[in-house]
Protein backbone atom coordinates (compact mmCIF):
# COMPACT_ATOMS: atom_id res chain seq x y z
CA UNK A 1 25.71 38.66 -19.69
CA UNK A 2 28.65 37.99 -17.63
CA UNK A 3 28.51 35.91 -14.51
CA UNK A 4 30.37 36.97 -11.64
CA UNK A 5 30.24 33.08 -10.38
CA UNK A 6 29.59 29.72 -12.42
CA UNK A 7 26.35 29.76 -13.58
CA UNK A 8 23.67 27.00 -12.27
CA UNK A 9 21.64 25.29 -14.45
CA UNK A 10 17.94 25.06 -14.25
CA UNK A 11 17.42 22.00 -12.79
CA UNK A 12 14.89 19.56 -15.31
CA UNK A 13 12.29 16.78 -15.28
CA UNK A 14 11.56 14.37 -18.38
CA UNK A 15 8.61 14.35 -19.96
CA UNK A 16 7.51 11.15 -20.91
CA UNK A 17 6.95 9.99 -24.64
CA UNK A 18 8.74 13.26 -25.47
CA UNK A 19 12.38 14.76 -26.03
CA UNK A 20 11.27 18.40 -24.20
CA UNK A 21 11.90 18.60 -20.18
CA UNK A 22 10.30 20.18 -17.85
CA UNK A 23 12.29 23.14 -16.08
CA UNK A 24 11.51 23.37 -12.28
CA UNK A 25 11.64 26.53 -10.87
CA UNK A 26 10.16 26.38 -7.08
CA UNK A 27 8.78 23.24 -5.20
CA UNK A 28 6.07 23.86 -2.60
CA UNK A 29 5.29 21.05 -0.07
CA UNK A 30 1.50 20.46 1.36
CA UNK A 31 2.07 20.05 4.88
CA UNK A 32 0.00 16.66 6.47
CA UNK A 33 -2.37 16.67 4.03
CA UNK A 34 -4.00 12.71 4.59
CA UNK A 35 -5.55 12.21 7.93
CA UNK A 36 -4.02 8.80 9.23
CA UNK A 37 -0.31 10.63 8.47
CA UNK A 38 -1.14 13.18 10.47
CA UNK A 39 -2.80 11.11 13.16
CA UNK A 40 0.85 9.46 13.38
CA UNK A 41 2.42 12.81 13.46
CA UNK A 42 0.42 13.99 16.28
CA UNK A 43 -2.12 15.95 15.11
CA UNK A 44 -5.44 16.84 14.92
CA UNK A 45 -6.38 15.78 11.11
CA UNK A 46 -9.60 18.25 10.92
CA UNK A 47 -9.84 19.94 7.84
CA UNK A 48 -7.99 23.18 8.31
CA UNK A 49 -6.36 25.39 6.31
CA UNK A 50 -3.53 23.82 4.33
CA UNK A 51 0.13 24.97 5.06
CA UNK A 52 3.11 25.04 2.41
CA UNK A 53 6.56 24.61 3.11
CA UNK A 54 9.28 24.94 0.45
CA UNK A 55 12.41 22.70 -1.04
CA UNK A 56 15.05 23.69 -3.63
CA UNK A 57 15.12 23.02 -7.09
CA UNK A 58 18.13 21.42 -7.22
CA UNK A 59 16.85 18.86 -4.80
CA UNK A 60 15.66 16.97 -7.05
CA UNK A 61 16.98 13.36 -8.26
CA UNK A 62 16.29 11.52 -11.38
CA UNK A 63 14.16 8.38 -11.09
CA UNK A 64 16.18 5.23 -10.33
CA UNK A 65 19.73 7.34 -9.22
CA UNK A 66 21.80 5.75 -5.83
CA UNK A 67 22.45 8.58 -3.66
CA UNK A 68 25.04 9.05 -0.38
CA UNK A 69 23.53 9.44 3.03
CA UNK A 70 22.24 12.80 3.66
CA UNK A 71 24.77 14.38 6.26
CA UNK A 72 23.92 15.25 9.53
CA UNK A 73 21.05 13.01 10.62
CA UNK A 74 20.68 9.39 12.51
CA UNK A 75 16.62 9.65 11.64
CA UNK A 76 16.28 9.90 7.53
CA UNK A 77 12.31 10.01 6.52
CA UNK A 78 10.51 8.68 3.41
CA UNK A 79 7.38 10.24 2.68
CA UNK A 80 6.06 9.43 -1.23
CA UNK A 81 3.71 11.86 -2.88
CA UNK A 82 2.07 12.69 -6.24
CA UNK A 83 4.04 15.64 -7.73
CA UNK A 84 1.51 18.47 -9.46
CA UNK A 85 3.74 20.24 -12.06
CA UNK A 86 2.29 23.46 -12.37
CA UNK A 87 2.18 24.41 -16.50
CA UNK A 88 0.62 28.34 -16.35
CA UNK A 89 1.05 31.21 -13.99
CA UNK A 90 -1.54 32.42 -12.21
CA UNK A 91 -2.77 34.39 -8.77
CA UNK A 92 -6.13 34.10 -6.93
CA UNK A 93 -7.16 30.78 -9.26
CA UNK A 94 -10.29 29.79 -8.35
CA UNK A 95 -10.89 25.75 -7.52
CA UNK A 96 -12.73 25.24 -10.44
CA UNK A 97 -10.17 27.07 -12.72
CA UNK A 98 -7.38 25.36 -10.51
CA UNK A 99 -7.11 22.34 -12.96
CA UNK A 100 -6.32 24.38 -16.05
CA UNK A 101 -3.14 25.18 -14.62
CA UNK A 102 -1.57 21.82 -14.45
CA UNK A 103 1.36 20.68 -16.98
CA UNK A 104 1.29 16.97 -15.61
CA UNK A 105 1.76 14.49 -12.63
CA UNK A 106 4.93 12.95 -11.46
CA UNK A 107 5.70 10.50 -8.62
CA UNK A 108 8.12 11.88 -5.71
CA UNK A 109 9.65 11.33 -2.67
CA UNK A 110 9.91 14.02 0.14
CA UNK A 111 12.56 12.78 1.78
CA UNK A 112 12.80 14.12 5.28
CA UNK A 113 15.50 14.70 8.46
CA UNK A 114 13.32 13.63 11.18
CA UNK A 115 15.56 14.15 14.01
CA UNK A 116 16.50 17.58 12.47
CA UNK A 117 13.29 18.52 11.72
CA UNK A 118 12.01 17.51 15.46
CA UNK A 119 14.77 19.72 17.25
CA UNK A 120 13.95 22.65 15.49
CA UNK A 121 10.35 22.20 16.34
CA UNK A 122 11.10 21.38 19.82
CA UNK A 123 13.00 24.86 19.97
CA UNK A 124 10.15 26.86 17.67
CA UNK A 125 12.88 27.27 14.78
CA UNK A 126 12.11 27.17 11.44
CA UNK A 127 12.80 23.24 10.17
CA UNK A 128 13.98 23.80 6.88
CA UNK A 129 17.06 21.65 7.56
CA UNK A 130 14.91 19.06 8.06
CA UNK A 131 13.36 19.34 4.67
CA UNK A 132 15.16 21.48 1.96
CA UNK A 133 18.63 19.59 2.03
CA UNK A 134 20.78 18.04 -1.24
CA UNK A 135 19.03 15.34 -3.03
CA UNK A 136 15.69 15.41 -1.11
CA UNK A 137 13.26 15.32 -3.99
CA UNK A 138 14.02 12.37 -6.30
CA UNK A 139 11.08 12.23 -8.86
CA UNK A 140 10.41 10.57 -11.97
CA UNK A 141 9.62 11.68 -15.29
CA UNK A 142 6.19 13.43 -15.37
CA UNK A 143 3.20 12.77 -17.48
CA UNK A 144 1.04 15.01 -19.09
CA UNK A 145 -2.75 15.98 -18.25
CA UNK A 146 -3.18 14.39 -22.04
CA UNK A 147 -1.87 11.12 -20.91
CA UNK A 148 -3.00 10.44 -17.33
CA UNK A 149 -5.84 13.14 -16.74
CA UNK A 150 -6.06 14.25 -13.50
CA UNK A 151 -5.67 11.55 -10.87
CA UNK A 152 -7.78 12.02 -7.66
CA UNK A 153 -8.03 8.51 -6.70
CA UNK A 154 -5.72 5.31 -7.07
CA UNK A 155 -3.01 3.40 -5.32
CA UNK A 156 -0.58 5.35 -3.55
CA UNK A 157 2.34 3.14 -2.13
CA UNK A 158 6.14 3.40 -1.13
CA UNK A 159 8.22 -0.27 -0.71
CA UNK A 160 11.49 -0.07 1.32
CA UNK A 161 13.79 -3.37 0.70
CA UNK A 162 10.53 -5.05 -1.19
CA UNK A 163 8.25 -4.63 1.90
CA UNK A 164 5.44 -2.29 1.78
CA UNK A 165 5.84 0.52 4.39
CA UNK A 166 3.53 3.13 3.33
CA UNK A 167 -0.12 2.65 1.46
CA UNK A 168 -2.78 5.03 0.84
CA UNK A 169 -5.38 6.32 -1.91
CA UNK A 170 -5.48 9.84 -3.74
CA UNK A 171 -8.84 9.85 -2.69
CA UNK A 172 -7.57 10.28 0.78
CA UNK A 173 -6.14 13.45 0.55
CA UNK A 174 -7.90 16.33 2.91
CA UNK A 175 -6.96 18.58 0.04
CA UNK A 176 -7.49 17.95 -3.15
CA UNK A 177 -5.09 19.33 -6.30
CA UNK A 178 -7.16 21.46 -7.11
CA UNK A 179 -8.03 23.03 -3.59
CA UNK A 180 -4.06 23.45 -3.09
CA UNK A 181 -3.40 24.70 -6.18
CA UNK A 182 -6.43 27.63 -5.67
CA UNK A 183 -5.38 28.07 -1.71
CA UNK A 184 -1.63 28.24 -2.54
CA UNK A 185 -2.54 30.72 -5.41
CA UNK A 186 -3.90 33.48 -2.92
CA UNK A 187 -0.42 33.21 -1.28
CA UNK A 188 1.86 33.42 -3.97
CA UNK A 189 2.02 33.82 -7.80
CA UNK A 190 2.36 30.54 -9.50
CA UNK A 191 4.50 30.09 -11.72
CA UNK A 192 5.35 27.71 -15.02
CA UNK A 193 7.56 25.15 -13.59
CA UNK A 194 6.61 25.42 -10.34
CA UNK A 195 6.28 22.00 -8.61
CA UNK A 196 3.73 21.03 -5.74
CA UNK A 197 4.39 17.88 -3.67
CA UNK A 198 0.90 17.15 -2.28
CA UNK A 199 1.47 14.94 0.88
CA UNK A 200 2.10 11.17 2.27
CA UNK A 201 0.01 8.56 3.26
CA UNK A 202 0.67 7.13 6.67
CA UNK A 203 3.80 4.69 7.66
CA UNK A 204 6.86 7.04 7.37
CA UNK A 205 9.38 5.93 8.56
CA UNK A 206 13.83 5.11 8.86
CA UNK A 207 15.73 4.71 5.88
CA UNK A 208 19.24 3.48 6.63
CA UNK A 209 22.25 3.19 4.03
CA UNK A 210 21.82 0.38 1.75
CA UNK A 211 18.48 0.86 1.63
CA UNK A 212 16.15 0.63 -1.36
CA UNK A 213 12.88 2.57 -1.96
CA UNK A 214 10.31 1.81 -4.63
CA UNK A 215 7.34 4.43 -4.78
CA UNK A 216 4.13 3.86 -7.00
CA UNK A 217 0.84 6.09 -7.69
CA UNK A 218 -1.47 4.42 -10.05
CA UNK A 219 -1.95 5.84 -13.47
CA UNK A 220 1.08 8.00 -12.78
CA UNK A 221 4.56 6.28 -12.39
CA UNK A 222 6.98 4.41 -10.49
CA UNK A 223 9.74 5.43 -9.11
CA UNK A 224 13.14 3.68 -7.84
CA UNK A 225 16.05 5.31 -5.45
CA UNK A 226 18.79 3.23 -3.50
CA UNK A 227 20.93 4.95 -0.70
CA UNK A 228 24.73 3.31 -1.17
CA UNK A 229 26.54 2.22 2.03
């Protein structure tokens, strides 16, 4: 086959204890998905119906990489996660199938254009801009379902500079992985390599160049990015 521009690679994940990697094909975001974040947000955190916005593959960053200052913004988010790295297809999966689905866990960042993100809301835009830019999604390695399970409760925490900013527990999520996994099913086809980023804890907040962020989730990872001046 002949390419009519350069070709992109797939973008990859390592897989720990293990020389394969994990190709990621689309990342799906779980919109306010722990009550206090949403609470600081603004919102009502009742359980409703989850919502799913979307970032590019080749947003994401390898665990412990400096990057420049995203472009364009005076307001730059963090907002740490657990990553669900979606190992079979599937459609219509029900919750208690919703599990057998899942390659492994990862720890990410969802790194976020406030001020971008608040205009177009302001104006009733879309606010991808705010979300889907270069280098949003740094991530580390993931773990297999044979080597961490399935986490649904344990420390969730992000450090910025060495000082804890945000701190939560899995248990805390409204929905669970395998509720979003089944509910974003019936909306779209999963597929192999698909990633799901499945919300912060409160205390998001500024990141400023120079800045260092260290995210943990117990059981899963830790994860290390540094913004350069």
């Amino acid at each position: 086959m002949n390419y009519a521009v350069s070709f992109r690679p797939t973008p990859v994940l390592p897989v720990v204890e293990s020389n394969q990697v994990f190709p990621v094909g689309r990342i799906y975001c779980v919109g306010r998905n722990y009550a206090e974040h949403a609470r600081e947000m603004g919102h009502d955190p009742e359980r409703e119906p989850p919502f799913f916005f979307m970032k590019p593959a080749d947003a994401v960053v390898q665990n412990g990489a400096t990057l420049p200052f995203p472009r364009t913004t005076k307001d730059l988010h963090h907002e740490i996660e657990m990553v669900v790295a979606i190992g079979r297809d599937g459609a219509d999966i029900p919750v208690e199938k919703a599990l057998d689905h899942v390659f492994g866990y990862g720890v990410g960042l969802d790194m976020t254009r406030r001020d971008l993100q608040g205009d177009a809301k302001k104006m009733g835009r879309p606010w991808e801009m705010g979300k889907a830019f270069d280098d949003s999604v740094p991530c580390t390695a993931l773990k297999t379902v044979a080597m961490v399970g399935h986490p649904a409760r344990g420390a969730i925490w992000l450090k910025v500079n060495g000082k804890i900013a945000q701190k939560g527990d899995l248990s805390e999520m409204i929905w669970n992985a395998p509720e979003m996994i089944s509910c974003l099913s019936r909306l779209i086809t999963l597929k192999a390599g698909d990633l799901i980023m499945s919300g912060t804890p409160a205390g998001v907040g500024p990141v400023r160049a120079g800045d260092r962020l260290e995210g943990h989730v117990d059981g899963i990872g830790d994860l290390t990015v540094a913004y350069s001046k």
